[in-house]
PDB file of N, CA and C in Angstrom:
ATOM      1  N   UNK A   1      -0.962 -22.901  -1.747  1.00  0.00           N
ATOM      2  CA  UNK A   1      -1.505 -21.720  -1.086  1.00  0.00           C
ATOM      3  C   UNK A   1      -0.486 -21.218  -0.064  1.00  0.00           C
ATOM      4  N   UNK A   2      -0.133 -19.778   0.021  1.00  0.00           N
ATOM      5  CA  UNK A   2       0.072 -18.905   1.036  1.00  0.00           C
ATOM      6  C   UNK A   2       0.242 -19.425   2.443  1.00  0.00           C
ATOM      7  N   UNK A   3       1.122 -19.420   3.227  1.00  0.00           N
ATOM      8  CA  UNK A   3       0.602 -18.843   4.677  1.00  0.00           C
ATOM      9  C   UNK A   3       0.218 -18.196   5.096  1.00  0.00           C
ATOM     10  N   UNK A   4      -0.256 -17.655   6.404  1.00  0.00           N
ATOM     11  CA  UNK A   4      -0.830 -16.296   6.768  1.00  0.00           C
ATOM     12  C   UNK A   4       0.141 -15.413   6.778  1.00  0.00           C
ATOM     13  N   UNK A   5       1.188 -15.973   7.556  1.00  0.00           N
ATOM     14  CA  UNK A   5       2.284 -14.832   7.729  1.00  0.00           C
ATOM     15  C   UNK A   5       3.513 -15.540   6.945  1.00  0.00           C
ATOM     16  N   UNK A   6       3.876 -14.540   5.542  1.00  0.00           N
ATOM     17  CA  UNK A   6       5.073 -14.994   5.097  1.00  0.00           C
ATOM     18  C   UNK A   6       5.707 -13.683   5.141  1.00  0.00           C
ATOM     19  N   UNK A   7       6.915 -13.361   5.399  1.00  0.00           N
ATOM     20  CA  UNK A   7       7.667 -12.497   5.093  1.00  0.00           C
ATOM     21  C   UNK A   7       9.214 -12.423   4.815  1.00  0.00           C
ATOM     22  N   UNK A   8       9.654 -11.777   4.000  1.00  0.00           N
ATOM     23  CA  UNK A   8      10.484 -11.885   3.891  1.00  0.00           C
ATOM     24  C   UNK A   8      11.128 -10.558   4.380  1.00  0.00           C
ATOM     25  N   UNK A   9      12.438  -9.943   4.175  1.00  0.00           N
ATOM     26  CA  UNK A   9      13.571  -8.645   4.178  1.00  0.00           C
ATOM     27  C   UNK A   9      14.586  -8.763   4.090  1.00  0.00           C
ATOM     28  N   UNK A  10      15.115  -8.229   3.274  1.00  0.00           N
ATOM     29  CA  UNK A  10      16.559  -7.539   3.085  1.00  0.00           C
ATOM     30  C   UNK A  10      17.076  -5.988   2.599  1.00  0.00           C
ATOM     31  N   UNK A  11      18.578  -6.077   3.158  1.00  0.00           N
ATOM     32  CA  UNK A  11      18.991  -4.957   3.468  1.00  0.00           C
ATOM     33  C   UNK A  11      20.171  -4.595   3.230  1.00  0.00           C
ATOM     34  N   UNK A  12      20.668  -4.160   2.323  1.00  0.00           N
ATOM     35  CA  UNK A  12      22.423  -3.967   1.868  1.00  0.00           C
ATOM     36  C   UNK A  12      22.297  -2.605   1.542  1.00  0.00           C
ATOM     37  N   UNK A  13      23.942  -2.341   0.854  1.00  0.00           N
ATOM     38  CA  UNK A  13      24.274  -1.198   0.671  1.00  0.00           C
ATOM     39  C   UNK A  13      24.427  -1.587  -0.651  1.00  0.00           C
ATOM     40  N   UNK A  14      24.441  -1.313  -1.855  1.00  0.00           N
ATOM     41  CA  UNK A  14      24.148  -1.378  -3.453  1.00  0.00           C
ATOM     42  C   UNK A  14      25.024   0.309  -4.337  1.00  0.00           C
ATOM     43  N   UNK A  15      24.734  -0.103  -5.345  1.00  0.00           N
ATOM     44  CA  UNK A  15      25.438   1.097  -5.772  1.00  0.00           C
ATOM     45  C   UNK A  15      24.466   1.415  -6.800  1.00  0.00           C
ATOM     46  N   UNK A  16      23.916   2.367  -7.576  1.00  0.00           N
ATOM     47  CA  UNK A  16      23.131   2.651  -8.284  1.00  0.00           C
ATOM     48  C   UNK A  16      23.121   1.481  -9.838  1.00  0.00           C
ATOM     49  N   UNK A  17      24.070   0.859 -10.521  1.00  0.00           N
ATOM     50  CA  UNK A  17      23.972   0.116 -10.981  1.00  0.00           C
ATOM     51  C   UNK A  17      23.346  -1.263 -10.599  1.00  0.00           C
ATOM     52  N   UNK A  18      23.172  -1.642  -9.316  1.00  0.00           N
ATOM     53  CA  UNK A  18      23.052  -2.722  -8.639  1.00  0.00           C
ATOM     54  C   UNK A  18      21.739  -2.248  -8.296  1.00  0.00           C
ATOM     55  N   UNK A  19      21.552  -1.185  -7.883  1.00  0.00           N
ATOM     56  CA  UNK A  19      19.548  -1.060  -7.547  1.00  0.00           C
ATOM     57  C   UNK A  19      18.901  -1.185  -9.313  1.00  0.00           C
ATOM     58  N   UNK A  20      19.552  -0.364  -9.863  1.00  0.00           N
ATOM     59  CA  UNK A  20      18.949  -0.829 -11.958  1.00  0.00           C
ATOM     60  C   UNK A  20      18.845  -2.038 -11.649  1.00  0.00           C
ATOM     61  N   UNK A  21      19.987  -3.050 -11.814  1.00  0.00           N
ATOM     62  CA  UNK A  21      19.693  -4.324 -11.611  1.00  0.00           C
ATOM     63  C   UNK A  21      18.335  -4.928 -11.236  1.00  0.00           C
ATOM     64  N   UNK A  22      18.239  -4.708  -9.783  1.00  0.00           N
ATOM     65  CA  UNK A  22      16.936  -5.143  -9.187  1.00  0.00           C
ATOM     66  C   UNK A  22      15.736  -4.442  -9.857  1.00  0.00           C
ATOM     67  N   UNK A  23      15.928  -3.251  -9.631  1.00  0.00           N
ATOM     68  CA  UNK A  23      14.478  -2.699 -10.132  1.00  0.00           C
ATOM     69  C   UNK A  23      13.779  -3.086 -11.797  1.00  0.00           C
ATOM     70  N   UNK A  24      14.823  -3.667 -12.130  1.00  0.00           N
ATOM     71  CA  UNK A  24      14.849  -4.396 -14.055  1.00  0.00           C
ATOM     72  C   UNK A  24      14.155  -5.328 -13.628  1.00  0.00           C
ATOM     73  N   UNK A  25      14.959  -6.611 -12.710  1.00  0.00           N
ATOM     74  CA  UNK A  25      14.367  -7.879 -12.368  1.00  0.00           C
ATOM     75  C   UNK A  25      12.736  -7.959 -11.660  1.00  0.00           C
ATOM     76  N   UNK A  26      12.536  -6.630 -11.201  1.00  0.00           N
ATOM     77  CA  UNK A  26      11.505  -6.649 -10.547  1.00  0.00           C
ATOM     78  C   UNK A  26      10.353  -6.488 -11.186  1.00  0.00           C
ATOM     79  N   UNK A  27      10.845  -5.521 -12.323  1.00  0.00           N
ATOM     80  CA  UNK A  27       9.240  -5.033 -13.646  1.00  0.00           C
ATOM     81  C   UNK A  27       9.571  -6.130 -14.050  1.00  0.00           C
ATOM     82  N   UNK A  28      10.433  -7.142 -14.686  1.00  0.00           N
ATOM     83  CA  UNK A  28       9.924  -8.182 -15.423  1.00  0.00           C
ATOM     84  C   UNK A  28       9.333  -9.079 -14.595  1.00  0.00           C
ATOM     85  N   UNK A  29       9.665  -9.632 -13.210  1.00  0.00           N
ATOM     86  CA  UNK A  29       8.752 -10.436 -12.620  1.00  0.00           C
ATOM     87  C   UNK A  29       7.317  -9.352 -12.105  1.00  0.00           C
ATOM     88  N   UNK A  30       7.522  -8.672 -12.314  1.00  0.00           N
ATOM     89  CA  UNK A  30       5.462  -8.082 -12.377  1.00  0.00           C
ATOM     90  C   UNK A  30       5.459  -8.597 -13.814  1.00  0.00           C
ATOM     91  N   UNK A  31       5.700  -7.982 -15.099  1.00  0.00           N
ATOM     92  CA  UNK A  31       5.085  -8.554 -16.466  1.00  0.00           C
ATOM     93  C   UNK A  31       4.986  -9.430 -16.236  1.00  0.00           C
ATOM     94  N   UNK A  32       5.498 -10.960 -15.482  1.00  0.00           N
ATOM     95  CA  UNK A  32       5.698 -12.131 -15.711  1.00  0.00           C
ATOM     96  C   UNK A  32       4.435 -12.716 -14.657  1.00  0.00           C
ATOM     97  N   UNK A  33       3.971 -12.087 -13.911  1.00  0.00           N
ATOM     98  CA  UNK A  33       3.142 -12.151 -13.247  1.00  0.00           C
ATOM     99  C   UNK A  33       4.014 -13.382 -11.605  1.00  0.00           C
ATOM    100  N   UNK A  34       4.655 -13.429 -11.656  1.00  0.00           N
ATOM    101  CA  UNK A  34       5.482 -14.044 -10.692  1.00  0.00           C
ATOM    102  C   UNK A  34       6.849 -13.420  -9.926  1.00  0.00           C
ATOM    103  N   UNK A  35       6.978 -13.449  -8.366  1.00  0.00           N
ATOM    104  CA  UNK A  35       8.108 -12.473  -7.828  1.00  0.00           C
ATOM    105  C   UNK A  35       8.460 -13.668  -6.927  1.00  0.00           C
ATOM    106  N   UNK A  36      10.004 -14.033  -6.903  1.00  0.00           N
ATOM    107  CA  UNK A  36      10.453 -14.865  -6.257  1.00  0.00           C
ATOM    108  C   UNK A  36      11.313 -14.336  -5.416  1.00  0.00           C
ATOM    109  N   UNK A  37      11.909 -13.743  -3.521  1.00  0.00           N
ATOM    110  CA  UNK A  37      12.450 -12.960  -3.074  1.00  0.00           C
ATOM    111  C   UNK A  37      13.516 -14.388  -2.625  1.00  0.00           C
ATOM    112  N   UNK A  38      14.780 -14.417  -2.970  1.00  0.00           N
ATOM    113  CA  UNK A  38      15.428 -15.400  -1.833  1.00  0.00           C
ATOM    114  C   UNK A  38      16.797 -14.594  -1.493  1.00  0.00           C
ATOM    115  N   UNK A  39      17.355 -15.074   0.160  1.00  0.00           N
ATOM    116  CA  UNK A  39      18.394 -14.812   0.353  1.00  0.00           C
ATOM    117  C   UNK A  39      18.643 -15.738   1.318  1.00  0.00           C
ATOM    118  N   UNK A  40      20.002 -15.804   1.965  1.00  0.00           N
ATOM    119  CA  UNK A  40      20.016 -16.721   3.200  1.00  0.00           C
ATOM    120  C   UNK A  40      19.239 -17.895   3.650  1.00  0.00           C
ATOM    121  N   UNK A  41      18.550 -18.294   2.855  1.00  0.00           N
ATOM    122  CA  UNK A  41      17.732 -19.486   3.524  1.00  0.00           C
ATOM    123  C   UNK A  41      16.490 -18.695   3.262  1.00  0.00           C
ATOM    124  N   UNK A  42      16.016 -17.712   3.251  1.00  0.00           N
ATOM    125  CA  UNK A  42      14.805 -17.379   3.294  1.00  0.00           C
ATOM    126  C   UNK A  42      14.454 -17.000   1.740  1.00  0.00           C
ATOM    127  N   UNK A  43      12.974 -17.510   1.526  1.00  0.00           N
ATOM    128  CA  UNK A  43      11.880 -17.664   0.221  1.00  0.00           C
ATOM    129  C   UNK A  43      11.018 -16.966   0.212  1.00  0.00           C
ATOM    130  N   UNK A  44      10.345 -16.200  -0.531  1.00  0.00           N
ATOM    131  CA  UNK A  44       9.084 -16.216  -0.860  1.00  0.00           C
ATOM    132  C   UNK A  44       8.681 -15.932  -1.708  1.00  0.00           C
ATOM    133  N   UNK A  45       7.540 -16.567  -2.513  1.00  0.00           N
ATOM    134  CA  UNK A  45       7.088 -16.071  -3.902  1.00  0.00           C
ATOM    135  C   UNK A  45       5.595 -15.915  -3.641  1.00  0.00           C
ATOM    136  N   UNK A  46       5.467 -14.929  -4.909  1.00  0.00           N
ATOM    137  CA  UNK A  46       4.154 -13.930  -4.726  1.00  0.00           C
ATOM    138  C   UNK A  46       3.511 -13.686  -6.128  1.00  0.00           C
ATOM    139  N   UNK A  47       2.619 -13.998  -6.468  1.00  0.00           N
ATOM    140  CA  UNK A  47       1.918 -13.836  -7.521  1.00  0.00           C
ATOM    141  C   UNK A  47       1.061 -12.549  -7.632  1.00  0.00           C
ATOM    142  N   UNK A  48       0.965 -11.576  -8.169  1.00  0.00           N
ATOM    143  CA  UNK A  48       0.477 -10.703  -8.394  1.00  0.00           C
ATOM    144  C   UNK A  48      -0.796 -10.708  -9.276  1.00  0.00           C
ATOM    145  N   UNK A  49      -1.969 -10.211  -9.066  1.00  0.00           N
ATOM    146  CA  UNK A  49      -3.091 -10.300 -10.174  1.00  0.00           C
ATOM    147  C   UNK A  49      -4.141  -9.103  -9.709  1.00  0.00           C
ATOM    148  N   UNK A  50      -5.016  -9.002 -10.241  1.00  0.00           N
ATOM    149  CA  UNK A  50      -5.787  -7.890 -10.745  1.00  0.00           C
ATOM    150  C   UNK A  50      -5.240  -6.391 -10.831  1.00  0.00           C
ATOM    151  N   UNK A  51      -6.019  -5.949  -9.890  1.00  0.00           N
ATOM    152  CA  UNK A  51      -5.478  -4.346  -9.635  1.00  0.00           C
ATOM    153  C   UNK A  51      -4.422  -4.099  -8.448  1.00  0.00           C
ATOM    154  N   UNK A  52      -3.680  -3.393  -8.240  1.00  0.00           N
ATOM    155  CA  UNK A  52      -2.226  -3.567  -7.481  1.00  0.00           C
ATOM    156  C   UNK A  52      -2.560  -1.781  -7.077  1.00  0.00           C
ATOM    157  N   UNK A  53      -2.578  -1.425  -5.558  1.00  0.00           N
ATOM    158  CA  UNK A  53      -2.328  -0.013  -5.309  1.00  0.00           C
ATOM    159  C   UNK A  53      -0.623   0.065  -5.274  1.00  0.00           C
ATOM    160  N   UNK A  54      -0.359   1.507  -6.103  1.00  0.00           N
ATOM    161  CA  UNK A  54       1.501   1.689  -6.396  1.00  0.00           C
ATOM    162  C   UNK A  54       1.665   2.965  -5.544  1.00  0.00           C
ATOM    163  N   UNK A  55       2.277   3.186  -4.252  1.00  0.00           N
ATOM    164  CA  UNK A  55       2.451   4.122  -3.788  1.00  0.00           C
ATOM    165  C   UNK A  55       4.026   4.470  -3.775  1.00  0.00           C
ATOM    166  N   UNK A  56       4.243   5.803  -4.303  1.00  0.00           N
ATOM    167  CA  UNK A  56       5.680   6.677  -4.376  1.00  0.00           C
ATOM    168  C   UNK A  56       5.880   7.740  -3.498  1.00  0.00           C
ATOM    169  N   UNK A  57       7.234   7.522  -2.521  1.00  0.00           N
ATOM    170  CA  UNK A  57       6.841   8.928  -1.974  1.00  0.00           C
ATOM    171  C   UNK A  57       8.700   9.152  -2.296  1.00  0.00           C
ATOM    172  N   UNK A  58       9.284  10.338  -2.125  1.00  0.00           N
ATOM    173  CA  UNK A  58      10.152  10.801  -2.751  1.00  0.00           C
ATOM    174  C   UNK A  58      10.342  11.845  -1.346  1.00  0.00           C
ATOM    175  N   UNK A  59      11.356  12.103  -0.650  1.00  0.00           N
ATOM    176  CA  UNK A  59      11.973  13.282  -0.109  1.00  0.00           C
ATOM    177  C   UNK A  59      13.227  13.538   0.456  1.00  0.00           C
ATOM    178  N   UNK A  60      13.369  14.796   0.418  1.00  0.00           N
ATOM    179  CA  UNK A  60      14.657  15.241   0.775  1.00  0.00           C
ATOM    180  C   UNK A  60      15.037  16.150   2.462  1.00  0.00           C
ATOM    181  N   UNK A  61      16.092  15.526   3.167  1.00  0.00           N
ATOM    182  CA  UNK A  61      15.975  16.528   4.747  1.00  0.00           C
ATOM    183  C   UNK A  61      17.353  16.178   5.157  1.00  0.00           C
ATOM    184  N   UNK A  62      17.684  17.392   4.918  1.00  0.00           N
ATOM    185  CA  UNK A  62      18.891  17.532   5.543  1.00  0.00           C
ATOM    186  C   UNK A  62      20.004  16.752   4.907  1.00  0.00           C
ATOM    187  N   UNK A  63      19.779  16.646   3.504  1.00  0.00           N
ATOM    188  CA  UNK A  63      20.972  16.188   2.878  1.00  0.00           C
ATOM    189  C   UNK A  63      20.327  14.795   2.729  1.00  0.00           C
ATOM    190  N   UNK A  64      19.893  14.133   3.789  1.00  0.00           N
ATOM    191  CA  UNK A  64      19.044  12.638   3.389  1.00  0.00           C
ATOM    192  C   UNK A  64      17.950  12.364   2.602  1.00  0.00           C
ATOM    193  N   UNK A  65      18.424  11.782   1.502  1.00  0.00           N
ATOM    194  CA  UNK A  65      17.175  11.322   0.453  1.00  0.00           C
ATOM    195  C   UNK A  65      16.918  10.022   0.705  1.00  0.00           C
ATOM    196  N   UNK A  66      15.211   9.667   0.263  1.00  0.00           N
ATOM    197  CA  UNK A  66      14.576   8.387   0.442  1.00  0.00           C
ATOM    198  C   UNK A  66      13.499   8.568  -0.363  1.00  0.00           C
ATOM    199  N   UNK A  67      13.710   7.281  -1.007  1.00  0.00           N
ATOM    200  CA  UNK A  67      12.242   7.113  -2.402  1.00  0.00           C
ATOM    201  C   UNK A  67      12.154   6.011  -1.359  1.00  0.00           C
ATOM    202  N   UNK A  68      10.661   6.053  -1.387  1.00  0.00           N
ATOM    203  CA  UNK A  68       9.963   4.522  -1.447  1.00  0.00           C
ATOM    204  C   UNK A  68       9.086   4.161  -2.219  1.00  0.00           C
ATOM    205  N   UNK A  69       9.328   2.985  -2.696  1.00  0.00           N
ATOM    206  CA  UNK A  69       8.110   2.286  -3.496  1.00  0.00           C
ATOM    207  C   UNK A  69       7.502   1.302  -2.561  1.00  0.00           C
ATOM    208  N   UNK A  70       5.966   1.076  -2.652  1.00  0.00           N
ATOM    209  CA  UNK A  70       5.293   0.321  -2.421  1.00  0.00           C
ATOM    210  C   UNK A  70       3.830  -0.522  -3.361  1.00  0.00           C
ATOM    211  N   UNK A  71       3.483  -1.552  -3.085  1.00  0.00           N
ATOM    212  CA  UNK A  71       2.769  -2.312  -4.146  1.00  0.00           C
ATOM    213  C   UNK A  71       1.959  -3.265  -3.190  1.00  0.00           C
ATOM    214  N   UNK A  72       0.985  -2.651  -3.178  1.00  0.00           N
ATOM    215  CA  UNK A  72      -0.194  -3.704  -2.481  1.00  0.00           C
ATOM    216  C   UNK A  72      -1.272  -4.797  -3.532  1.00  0.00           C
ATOM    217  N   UNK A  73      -2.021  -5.723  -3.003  1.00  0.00           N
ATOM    218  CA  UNK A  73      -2.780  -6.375  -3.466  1.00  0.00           C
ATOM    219  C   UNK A  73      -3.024  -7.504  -3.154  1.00  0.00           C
ATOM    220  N   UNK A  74      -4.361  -7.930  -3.333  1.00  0.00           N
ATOM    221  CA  UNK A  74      -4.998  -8.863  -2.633  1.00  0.00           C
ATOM    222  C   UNK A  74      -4.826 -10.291  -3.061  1.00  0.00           C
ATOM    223  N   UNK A  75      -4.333 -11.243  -2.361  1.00  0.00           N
ATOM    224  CA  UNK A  75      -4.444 -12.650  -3.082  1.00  0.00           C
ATOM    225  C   UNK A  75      -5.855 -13.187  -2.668  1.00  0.00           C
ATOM    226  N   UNK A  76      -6.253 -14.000  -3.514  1.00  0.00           N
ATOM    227  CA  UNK A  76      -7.482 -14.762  -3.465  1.00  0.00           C
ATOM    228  C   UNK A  76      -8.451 -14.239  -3.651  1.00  0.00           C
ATOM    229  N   UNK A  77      -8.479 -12.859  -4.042  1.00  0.00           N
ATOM    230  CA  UNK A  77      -9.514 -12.074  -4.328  1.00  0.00           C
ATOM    231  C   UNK A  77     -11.109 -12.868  -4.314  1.00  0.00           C
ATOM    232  N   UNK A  78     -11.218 -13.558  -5.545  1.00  0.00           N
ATOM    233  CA  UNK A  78     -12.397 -14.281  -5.793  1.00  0.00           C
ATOM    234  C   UNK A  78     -12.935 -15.059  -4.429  1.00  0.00           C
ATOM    235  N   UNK A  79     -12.101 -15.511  -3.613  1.00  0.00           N
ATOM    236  CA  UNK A  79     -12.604 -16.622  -2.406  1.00  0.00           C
ATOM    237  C   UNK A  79     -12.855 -15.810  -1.360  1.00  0.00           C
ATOM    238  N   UNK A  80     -13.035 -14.416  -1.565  1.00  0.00           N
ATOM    239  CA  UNK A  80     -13.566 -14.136  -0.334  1.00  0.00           C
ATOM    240  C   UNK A  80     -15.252 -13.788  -0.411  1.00  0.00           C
ATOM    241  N   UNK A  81     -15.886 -13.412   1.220  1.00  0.00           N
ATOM    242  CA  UNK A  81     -16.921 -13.374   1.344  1.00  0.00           C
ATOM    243  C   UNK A  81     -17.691 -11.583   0.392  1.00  0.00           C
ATOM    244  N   UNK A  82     -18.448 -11.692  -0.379  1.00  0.00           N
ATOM    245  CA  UNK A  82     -18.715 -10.759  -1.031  1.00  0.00           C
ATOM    246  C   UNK A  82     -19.686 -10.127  -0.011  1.00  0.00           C
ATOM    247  N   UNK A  83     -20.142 -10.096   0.507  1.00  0.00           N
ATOM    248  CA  UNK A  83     -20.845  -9.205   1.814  1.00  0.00           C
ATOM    249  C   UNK A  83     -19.983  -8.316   2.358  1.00  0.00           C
ATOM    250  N   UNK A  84     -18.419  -9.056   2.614  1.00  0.00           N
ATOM    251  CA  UNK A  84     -17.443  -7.868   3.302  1.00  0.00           C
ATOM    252  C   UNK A  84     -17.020  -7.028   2.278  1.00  0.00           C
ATOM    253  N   UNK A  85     -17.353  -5.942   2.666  1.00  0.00           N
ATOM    254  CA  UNK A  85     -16.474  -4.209   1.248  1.00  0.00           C
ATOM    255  C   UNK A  85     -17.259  -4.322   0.480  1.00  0.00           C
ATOM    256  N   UNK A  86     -18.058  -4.927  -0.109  1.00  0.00           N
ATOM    257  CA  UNK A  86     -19.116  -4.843  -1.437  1.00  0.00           C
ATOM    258  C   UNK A  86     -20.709  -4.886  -1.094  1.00  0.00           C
ATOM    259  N   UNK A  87     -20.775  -4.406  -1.819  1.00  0.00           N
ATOM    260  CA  UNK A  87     -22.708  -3.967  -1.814  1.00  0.00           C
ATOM    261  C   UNK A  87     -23.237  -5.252  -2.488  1.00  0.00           C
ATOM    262  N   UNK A  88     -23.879  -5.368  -1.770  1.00  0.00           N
ATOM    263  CA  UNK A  88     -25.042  -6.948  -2.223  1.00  0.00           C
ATOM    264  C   UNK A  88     -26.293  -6.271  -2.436  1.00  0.00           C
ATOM    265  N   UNK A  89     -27.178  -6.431  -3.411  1.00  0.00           N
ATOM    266  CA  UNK A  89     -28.347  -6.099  -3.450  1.00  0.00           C
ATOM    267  C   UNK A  89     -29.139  -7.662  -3.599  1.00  0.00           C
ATOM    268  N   UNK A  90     -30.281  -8.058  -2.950  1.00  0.00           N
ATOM    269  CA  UNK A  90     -30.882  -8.990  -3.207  1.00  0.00           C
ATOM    270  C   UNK A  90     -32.298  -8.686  -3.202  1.00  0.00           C
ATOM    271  N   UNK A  91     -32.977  -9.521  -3.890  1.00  0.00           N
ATOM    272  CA  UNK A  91     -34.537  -9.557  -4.076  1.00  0.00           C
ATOM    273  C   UNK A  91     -35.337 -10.320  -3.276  1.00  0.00           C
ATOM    274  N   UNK A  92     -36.319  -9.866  -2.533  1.00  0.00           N
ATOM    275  CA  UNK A  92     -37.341 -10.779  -1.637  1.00  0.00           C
ATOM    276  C   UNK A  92     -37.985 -11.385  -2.672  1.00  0.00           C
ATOM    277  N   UNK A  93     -38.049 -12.894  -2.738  1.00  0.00           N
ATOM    278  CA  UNK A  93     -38.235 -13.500  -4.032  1.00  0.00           C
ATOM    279  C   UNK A  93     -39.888 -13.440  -3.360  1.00  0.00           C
ATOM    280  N   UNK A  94     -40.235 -13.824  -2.438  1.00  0.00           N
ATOM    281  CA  UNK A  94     -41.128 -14.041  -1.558  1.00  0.00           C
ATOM    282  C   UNK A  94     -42.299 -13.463  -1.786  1.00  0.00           C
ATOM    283  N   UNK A  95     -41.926 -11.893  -2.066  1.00  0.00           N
ATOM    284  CA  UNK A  95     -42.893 -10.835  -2.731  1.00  0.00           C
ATOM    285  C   UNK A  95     -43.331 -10.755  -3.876  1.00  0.00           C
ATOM    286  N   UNK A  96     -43.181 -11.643  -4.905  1.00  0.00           N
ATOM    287  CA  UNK A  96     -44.020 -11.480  -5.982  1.00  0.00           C
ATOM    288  C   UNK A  96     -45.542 -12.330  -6.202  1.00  0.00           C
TER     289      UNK A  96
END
């Protein structure tokens, strides 16, 4: 299991062949259902499962361009408390 707080980052300068690179390695570790980040001493791996929010934003200012991708989602889905974010309906058994 996870820690609470894992994080990882990195940060270079790449050349468009070298971001292909990554961004290749990266759809196959989503198909693969496993993402392993290492550099310098630092780890982390991340399993991906159910539904994943994919946010793209794309713009241009002043000559400076920036895509970002982002990819959210929940680990442990199943172990949490179903009362929090979800509708419970229950029956007063009591009343029949």
């Amino acid at each position: 299991m996870a820690n609470d707080h894992d994080e990882f980052r990195h940060e270079s300068l790449e050349d468009r062949h070298s971001i292909a690179k990554y961004l290749t390695a990266l759809a196959e570790a989503f198909a693969n259902g496993n993402l392993t980040f290492r550099h310098d001493g630092q780890r982390i791996s991340l399993e991906p499962a159910g539904l994943l929010k994919f946010d793209v934003k794309a713009a241009r200012k002043r000559g400076a361009v920036k895509v970002s991708l982002r990819l959210h989602w929940q680990e442990e889905e199943e172990e949490r408390d179903p009362s929090v974010g979800s509708l419970v309906i229950k029956t007063d058994e009591r009343r029949k």
